[in-house]
Protein backbone atom coordinates (compact mmCIF):
# COMPACT_ATOMS: atom_id res chain seq x y z
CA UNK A 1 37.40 -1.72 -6.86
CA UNK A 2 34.23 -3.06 -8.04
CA UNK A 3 34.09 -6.30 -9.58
CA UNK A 4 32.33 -7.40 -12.70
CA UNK A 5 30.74 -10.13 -10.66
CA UNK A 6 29.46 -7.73 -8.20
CA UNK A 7 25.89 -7.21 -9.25
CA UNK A 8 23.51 -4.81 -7.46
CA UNK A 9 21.31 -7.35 -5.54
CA UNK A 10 24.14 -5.92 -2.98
CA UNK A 11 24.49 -2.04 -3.12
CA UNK A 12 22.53 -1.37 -5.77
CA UNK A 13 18.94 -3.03 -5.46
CA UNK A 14 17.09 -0.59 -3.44
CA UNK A 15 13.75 -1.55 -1.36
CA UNK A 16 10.96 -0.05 -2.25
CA UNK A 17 10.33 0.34 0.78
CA UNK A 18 11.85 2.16 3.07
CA UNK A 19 13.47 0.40 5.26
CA UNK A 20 15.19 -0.73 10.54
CA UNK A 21 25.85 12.61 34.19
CA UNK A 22 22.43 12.84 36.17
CA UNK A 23 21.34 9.46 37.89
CA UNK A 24 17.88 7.82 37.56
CA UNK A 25 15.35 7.74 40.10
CA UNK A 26 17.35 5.27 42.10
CA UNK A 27 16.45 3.24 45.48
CA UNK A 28 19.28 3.78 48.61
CA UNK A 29 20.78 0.98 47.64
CA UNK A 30 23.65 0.21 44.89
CA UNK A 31 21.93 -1.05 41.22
CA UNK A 32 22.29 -4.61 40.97
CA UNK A 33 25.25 -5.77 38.57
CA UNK A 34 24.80 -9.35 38.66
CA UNK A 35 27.85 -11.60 38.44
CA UNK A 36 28.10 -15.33 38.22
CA UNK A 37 25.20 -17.78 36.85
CA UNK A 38 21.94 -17.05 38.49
CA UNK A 39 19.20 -19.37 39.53
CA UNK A 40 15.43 -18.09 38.47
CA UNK A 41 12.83 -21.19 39.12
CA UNK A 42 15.34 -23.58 38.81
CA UNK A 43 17.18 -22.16 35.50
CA UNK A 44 20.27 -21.06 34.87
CA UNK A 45 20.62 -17.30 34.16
CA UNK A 46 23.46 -15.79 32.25
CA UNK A 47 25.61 -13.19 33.93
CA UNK A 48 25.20 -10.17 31.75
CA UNK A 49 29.21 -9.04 31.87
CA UNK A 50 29.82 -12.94 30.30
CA UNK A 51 27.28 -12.07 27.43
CA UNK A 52 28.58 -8.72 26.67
CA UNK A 53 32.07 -10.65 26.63
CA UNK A 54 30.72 -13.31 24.44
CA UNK A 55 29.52 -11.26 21.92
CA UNK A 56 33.04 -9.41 20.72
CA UNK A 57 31.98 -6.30 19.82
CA UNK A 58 34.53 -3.93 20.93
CA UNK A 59 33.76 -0.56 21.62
CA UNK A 60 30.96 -0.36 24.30
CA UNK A 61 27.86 -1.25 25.46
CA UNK A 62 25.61 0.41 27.63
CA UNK A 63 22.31 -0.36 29.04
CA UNK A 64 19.60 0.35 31.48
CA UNK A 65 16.89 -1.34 32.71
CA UNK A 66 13.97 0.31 35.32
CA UNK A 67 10.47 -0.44 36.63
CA UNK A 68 8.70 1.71 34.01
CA UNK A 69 6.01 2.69 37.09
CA UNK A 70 8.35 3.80 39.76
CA UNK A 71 11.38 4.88 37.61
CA UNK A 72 13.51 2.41 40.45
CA UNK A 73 16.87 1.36 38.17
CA UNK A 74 16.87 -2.81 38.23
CA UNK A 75 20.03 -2.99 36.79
CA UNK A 76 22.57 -1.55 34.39
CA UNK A 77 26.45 -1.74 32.78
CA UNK A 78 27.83 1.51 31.11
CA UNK A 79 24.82 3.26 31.62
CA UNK A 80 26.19 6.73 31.42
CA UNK A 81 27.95 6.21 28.77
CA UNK A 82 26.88 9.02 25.62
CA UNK A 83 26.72 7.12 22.70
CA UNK A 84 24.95 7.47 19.41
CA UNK A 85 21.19 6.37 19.61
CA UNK A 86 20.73 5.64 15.85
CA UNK A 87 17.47 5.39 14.67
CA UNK A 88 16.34 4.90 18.19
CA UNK A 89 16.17 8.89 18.18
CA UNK A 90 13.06 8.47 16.44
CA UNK A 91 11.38 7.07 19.68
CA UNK A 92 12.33 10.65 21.13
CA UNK A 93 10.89 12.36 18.18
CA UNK A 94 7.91 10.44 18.14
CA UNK A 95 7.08 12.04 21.51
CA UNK A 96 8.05 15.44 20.51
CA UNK A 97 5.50 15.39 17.54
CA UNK A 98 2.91 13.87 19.44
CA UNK A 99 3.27 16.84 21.89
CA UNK A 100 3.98 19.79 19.84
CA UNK A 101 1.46 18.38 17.03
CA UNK A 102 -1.20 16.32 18.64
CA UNK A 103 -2.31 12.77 17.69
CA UNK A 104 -4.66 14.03 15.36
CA UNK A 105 -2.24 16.81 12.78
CA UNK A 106 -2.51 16.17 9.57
CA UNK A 107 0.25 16.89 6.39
CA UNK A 108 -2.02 18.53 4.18
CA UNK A 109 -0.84 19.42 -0.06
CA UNK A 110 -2.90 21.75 -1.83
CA UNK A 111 -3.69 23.27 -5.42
CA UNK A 112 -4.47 27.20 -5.05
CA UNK A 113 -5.46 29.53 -7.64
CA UNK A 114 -4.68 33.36 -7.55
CA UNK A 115 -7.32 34.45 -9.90
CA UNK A 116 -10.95 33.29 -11.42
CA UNK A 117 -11.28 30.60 -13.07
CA UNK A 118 -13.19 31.47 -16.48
CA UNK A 119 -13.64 28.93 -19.67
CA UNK A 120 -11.74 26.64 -17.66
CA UNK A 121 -8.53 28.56 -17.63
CA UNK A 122 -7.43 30.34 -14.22
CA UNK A 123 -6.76 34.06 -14.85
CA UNK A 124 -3.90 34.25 -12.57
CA UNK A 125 -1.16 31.63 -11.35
CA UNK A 126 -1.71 28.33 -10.12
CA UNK A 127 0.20 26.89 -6.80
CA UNK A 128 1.09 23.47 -6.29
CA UNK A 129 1.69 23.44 -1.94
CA UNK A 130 3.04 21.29 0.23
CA UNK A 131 3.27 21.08 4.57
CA UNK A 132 5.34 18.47 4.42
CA UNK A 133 3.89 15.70 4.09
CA UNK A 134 6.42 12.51 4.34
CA UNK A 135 3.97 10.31 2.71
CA UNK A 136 3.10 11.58 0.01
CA UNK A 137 3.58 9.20 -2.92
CA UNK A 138 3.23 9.46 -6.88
CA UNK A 139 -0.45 7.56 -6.45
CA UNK A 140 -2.05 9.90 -3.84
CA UNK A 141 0.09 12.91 -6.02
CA UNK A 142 -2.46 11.64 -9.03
CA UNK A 143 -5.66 11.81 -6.58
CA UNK A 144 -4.94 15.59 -6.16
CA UNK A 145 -4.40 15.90 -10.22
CA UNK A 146 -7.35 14.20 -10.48
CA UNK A 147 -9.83 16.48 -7.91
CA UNK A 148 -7.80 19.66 -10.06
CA UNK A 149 -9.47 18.05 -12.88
CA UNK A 150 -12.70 17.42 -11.20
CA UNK A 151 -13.03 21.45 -10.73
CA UNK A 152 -13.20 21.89 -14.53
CA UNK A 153 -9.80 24.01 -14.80
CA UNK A 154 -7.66 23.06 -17.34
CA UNK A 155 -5.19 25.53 -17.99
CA UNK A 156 -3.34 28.83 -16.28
CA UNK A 157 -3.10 32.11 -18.22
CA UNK A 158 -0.19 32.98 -15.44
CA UNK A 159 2.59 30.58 -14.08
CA UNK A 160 2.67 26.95 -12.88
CA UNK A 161 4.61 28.05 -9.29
CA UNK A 162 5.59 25.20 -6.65
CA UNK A 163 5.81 26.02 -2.97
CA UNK A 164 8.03 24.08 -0.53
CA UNK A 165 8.73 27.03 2.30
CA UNK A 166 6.34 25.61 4.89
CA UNK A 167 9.71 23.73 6.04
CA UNK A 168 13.18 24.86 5.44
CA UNK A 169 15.22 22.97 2.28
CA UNK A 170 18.20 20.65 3.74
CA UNK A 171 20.23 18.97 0.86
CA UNK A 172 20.82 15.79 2.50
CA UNK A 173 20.45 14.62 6.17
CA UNK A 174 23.64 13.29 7.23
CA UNK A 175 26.69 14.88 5.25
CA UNK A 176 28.54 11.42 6.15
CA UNK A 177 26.83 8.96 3.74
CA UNK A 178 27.34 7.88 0.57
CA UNK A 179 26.13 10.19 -2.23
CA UNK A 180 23.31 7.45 -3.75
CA UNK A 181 21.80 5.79 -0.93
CA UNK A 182 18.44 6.56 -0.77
CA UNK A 183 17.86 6.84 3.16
CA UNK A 184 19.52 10.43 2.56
CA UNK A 185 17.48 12.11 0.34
CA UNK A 186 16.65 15.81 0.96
CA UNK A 187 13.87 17.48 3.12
CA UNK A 188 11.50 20.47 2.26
CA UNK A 189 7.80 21.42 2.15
CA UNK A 190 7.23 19.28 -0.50
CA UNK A 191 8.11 15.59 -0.55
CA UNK A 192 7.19 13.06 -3.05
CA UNK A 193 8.03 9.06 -2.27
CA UNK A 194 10.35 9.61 0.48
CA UNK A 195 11.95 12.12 -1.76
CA UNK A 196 13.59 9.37 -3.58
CA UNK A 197 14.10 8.75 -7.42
CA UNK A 198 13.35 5.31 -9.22
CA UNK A 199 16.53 3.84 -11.86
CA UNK A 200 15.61 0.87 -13.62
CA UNK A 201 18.00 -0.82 -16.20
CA UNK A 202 18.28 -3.31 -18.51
CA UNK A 203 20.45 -4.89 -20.48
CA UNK A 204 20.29 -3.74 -24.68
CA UNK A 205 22.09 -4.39 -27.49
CA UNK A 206 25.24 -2.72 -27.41
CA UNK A 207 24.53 -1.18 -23.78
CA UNK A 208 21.90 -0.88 -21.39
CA UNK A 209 18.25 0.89 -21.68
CA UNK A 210 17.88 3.17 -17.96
CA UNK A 211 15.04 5.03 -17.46
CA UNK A 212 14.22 7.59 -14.26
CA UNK A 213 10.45 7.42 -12.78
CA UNK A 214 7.90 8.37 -10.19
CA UNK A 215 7.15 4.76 -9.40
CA UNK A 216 4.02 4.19 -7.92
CA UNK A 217 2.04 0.83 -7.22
CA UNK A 218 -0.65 2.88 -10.23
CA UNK A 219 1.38 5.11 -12.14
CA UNK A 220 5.51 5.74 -13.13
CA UNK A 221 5.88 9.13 -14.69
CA UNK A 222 9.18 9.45 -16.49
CA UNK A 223 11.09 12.37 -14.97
CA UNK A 224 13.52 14.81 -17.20
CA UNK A 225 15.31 16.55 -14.11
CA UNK A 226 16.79 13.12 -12.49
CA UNK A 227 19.28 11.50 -15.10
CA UNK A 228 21.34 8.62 -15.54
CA UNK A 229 24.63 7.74 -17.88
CA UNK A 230 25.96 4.55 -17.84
CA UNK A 231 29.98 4.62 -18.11
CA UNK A 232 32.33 2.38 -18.74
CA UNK A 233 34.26 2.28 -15.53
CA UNK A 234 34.38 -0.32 -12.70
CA UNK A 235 34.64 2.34 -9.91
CA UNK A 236 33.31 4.28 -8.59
CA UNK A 237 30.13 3.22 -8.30
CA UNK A 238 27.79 6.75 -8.66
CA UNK A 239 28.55 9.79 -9.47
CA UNK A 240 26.63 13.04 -8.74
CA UNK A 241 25.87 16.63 -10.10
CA UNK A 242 23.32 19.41 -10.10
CA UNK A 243 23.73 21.04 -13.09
CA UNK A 244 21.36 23.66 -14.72
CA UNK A 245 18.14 22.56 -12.34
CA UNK A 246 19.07 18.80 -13.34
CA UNK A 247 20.39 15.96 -10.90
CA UNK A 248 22.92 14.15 -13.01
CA UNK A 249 23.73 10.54 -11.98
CA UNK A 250 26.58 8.29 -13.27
CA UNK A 251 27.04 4.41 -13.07
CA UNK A 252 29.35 2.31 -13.67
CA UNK A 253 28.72 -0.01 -15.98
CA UNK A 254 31.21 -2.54 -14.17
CA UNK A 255 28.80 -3.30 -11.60
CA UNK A 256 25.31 -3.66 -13.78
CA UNK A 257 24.40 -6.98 -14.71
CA UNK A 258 21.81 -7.74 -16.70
CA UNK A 259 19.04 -5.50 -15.25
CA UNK A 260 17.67 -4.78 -12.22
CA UNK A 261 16.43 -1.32 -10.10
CA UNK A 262 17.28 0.66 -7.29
CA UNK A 263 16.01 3.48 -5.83
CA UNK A 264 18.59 7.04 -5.31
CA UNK A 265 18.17 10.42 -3.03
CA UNK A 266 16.28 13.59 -4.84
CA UNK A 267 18.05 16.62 -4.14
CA UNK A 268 15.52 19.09 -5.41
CA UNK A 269 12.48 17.70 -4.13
CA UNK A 270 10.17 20.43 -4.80
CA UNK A 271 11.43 20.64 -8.48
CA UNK A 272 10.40 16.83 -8.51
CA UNK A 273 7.27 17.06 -7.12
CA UNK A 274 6.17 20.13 -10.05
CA UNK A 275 7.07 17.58 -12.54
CA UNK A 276 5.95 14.58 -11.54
CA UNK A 277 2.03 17.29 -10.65
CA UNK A 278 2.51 18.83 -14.00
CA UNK A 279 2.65 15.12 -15.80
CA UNK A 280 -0.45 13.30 -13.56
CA UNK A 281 -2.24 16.95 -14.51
CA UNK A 282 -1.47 16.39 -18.15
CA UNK A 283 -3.03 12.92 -17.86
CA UNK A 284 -6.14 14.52 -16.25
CA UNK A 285 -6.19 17.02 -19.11
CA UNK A 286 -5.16 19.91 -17.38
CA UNK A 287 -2.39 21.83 -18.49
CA UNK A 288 0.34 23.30 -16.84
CA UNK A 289 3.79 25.34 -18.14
CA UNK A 290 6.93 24.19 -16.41
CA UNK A 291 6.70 25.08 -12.62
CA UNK A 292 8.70 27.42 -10.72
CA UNK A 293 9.66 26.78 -7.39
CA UNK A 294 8.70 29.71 -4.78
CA UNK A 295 9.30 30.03 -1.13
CA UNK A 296 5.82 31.91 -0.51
CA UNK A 297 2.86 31.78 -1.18
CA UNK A 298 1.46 34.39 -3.80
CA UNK A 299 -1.30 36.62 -1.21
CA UNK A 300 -4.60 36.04 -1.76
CA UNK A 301 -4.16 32.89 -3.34
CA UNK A 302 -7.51 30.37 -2.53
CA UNK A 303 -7.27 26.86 -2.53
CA UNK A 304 -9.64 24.75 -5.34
CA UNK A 305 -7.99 21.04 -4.25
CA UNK A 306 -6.73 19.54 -1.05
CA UNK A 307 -5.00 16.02 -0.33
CA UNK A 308 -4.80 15.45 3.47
CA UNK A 309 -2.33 12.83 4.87
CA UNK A 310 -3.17 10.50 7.41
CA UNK A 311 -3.34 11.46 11.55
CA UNK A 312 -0.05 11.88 12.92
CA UNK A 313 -0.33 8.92 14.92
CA UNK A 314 -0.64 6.51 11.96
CA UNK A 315 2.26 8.18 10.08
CA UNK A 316 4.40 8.00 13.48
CA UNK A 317 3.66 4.13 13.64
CA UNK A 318 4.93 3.60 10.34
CA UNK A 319 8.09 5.56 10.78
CA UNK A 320 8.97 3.48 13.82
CA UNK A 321 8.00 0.17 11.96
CA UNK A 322 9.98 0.93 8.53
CA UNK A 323 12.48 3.83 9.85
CA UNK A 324 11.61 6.11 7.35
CA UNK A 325 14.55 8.94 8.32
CA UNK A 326 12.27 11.46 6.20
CA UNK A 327 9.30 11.15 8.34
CA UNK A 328 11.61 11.59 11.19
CA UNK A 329 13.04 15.13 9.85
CA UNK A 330 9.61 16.43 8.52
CA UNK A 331 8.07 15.63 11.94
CA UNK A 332 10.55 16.86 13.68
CA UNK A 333 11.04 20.17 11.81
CA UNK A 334 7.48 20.50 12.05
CA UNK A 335 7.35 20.57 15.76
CA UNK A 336 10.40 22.79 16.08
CA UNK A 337 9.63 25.60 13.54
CA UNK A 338 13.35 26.44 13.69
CA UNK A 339 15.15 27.15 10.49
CA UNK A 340 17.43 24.17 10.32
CA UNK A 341 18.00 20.69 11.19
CA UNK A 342 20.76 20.90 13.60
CA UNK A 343 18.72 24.04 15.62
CA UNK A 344 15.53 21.63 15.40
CA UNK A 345 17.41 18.87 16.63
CA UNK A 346 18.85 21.43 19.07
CA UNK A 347 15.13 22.08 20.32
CA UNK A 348 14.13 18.73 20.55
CA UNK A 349 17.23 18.62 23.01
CA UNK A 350 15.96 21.33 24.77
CA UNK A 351 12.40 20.20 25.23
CA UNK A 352 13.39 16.72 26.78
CA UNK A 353 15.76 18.35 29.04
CA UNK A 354 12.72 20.69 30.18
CA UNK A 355 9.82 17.87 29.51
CA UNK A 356 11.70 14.38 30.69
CA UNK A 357 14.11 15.92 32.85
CA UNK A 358 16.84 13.59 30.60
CA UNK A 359 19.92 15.00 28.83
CA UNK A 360 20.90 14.12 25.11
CA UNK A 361 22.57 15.52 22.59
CA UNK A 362 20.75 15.11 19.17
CA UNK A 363 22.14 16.62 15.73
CA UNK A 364 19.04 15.28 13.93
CA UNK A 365 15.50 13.65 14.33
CA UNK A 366 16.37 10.60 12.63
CA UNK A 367 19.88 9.29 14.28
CA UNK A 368 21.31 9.17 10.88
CA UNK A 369 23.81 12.00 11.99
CA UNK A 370 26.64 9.41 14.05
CA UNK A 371 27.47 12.91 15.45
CA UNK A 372 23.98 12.31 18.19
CA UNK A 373 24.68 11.05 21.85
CA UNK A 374 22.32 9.82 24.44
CA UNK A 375 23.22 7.21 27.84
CA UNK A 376 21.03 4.81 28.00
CA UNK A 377 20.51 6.09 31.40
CA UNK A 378 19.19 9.20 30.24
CA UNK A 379 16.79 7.39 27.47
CA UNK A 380 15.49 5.11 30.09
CA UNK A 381 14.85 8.20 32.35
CA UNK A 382 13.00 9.98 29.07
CA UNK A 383 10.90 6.54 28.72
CA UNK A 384 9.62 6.93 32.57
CA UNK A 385 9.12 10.51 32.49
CA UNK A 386 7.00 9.87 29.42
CA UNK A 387 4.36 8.09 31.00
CA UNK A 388 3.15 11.19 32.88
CA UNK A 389 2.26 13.15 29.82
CA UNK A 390 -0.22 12.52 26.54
CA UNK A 391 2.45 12.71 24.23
CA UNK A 392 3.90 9.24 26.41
CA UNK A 393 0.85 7.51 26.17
CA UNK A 394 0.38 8.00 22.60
CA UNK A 395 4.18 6.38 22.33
CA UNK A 396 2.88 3.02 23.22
CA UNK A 397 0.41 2.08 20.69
CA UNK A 398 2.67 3.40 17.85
CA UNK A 399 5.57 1.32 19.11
CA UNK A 400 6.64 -1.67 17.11
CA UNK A 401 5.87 -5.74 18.97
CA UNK A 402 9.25 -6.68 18.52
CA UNK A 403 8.98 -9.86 20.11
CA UNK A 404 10.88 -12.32 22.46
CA UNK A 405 14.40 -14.20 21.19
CA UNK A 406 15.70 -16.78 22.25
CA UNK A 407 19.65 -17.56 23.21
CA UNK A 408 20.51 -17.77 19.51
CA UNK A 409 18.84 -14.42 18.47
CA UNK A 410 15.61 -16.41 17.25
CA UNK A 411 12.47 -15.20 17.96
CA UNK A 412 10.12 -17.41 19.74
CA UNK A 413 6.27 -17.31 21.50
CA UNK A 414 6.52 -16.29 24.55
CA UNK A 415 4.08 -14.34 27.31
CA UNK A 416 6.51 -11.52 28.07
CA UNK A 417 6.00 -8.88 25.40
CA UNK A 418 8.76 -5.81 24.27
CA UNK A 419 7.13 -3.04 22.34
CA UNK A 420 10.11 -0.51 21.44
CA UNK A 421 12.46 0.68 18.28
CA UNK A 422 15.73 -0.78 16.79
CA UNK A 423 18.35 1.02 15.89
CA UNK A 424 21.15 0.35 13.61
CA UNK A 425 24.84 2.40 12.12
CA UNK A 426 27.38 0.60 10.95
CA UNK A 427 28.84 -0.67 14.14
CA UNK A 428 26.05 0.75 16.12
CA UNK A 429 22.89 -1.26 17.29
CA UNK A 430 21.00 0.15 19.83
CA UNK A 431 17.23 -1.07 21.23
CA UNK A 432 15.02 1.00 23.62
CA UNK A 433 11.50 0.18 24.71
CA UNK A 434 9.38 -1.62 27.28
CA UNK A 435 8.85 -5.02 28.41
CA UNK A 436 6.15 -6.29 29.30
CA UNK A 437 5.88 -9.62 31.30
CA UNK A 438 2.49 -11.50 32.46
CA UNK A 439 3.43 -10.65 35.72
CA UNK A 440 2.56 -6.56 35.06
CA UNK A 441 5.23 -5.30 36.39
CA UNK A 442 6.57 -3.45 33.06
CA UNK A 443 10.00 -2.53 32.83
CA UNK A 444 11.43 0.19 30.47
CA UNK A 445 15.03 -0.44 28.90
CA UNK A 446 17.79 0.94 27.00
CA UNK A 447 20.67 -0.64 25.14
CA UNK A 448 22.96 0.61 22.96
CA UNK A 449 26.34 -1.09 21.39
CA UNK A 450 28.95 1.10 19.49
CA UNK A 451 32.09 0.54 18.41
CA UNK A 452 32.16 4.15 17.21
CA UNK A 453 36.34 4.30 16.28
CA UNK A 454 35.66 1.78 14.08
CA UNK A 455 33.11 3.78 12.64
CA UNK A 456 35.03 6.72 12.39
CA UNK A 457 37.88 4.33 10.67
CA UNK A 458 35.60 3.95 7.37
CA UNK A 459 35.98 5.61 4.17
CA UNK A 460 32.53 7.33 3.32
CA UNK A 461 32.35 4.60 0.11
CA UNK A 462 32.27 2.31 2.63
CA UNK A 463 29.86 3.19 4.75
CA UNK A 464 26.63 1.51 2.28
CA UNK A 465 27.86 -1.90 3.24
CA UNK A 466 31.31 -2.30 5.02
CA UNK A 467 33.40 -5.65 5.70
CA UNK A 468 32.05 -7.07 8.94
CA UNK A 469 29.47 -4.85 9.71
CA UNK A 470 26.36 -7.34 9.22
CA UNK A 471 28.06 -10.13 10.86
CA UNK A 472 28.73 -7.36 13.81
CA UNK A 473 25.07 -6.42 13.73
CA UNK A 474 23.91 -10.02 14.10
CA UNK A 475 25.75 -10.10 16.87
CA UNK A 476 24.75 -7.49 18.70
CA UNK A 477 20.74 -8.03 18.49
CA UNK A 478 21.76 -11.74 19.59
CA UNK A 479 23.17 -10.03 22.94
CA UNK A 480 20.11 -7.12 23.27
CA UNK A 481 17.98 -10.36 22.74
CA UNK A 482 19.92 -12.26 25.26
CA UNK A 483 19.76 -9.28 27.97
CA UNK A 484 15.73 -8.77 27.63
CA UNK A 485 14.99 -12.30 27.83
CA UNK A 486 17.39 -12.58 31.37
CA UNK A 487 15.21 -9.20 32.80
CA UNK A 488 11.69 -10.93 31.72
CA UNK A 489 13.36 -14.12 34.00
CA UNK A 490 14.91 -12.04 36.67
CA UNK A 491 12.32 -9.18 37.54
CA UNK A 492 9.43 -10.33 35.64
């Protein structure tokens, strides 16, 4: 149940951002497994099997650590063990895009027209269409409305049609989640703020005022097809329903406070991008009649506006910072062209097989799904192999500096670098990347920690924020911390 006193600084204030088999290349001789203390210029060095002990996890840990130049394996504990990668995937799908896109590709939405413009009014239909792009937010989405304007059109004798089949419309990514967190919103060829809705509330006389927006840093368009009741209930927390083209959201008023935001999943995106367009085109003067949504594009149609999103490599270096799972799926599906997310995942299996020579088993391109496995034997082998193609040295500079820690999980100044991507479930932390020591001799790791029956043990309400899992998590990142900083001492 959900208490009165629970307020939704917990599960209900949303960021506004988004938010975090085969063997290697092996020498003759056995990988090191270290046991005991080690001495390293005079200090002590943890054994690794007494940190992994220390930190009470359960489940399993596995990890991998190789010279990055020579692919030899330095040492390693449960390294072939397939577990899931979380949002770690997105390393792997990172150098997918950068291969099957280039550096350079751009997510491109555009305005066409299907007739002549004459008096200001388009004899024909006007299309609102999208590529994709994951970036595209409600202030850029007013700089297109605004260039319409700039044209001189301001009306449509035809119809106001919306086109999201340049990538194929999934519902949600990971059918395991919550229905209302936001980091599971929807995916098709036209996106708008992470496909993600904005509820705001505050406390009235006799209830509460909500409102559903667009919310920008510039503008906040009210939106009609995302709505919100408040209901006298304690549990549970959201409800959902499509109904008549509408999303229809229920809260309970048990668990609101005074006021506050949060931000929930679109389900329609494409209807929510036409509306939020046909509103910032209003406010430009130009007029539009509700939109339709269309899979293709009418023939002949000519484009009269363009917004182009930033290169590729930009937009993959904030998906690794923030973890944006959108990003993850658009860039992915992008560099597939399959139909669907599990046969573009499928593909993305397929090329690192064929590329990296390293075997994984991914049901998505974000690691949302807890269905995807990878060793971290196999995603150290995929780092290596990397470094031989363009696609592996564009990974690098798009990688996040994640810094040195120190026994206690703190992070402190230190010469040895680790460029790489976190990756977090509940009861799933994983960490792959490089490290990078004065010395130059970088080193490319893998480490993932799962507990994954005690995953599997949790009700789907509480998978948002169940008991134990951030005191678990803090855990884990002490022991990846702990591991790194004993390779940068012993091989660095």
């Amino acid at each position: 149940m959900v208490s009165r006193r629970f307020v939704l600084s917990g599960m209900l204030a949303g960021a506004a951002l988004p938010v975090w088999g085969e063997g290697l290349a092996v020498s003759p001789r056995p990988v090191a497994r270290p046991s005991g203390v080690q001495a390293v210029a005079g200090k002590a060095v943890a054994d690794p099997a007494a940190l992994i002990e220390a930190a009470g996890l359960g489940g399993v840990v596995g990890y991998a650590v190789a010279d990055a130049r020579t692919g030899r394996l330095l040492e390693a504990m449960g390294e072939r063990e397939a577990l899931p990668p979380a949002s770690t995937a997105k390393a792997v799908t990172a150098l997918y895009a950068l291969e099957k896109l280039g550096a350079g590709h751009r997510f491109a939405t555009r305005v066409l027209v299907t007739g002549p413009v004459a008096g200001g009014v388009v004899q024909g239909d006007l299309v609102l269409s999208g590529t994709g792009d994951p970036e595209l937010d409600t202030d850029r989405l007013a700089g297109l409305a605004a260039e319409l304007a700039a044209t001189g059109i301001r009306g449509v004798t035809g119809t106001y049609l919306v086109h999201d089949g340049a990538l194929p419309f999934v519902d949600r990514i990971a059918g395991d989640q919550p229905e209302h967190v936001g980091y599971n919103p929807a995916i098709s060829g036209l996106n708008l703020n992470y496909n993600r809705v904005h509820f705001e509330w505050k406390r009235a006389q006799g209830g509460w005022g909500v409102a559903m927006d667009a919310r920008g840093e510039r503008f906040a368009p009210p939106v009609q097809m995302a709505r919100m009741e408040v209901v006298a209930r304690e549990a549970p927390l959201f409800t959902y329903r499509a109904r008549g083209g509408a999303e229809e959201w229920t809260v309970a008023s048990g668990a609101l406070g005074k006021g506050g935001s949060r931000w929930l999943p679109v389900r329609n995106p494409a209807a929510y991008v036409g509306e939020v367009f046909q509103s910032l085109a209003a406010a430009q003067g130009v007029k539009l009649p509700a939109g339709r949504v269309v899979g293709r594009l009418p023939a002949g149609a000519q484009v009269v506006a363009e917004l182009a999103g930033d290169p590729l490599a930009d937009v993959l270096r904030r998906m690794l910072r923030w973890s944006t799972n959108l990003t993850a799926e658009v860039v992915g599906l992008s560099s597939s062209g399959a139909g669907g997310l599990r046969p573009s995942a499928g593909a993305m299996s397929d090329w690192m097989r064929g590329r990296l020579g390293a075997e994984g088993r991914f049901v998505d391109h974000s690691g949302l799904g807890g269905q995807s496995r990878i060793s971290a034997e196999q995603m150290v082998r995929a780092l290596v192999a990397s470094q031989g193609t363009a696609a592996g040295r564009g990974l690098k500079p798009v990688l996040r500096d994640l810094g040195m820690r120190d026994d206690e999980g703190g992070a402190i100044e230190s010469p040895v670098a680790v460029i790489g991507k976190t990756g977090t479930l509940n009861f799933v932390s994983a960490l792959v990347g490089f490290v990078q020591p004065p010395s130059g001799r970088e080193m490319a790791f893998a480490i993932f920690c799962a507990d994954v029956a005690r995953r599997d043990r949790l009700s789907v309400a509480e998978r948002e924020q169940p008991k134990g899992g951030k005191a678990w998590t803090r855990r884990a990142r002490k022991l990846q911390g702990q591991l790194i900083a004993r390779w940068g001492a012993v091989y660095g």
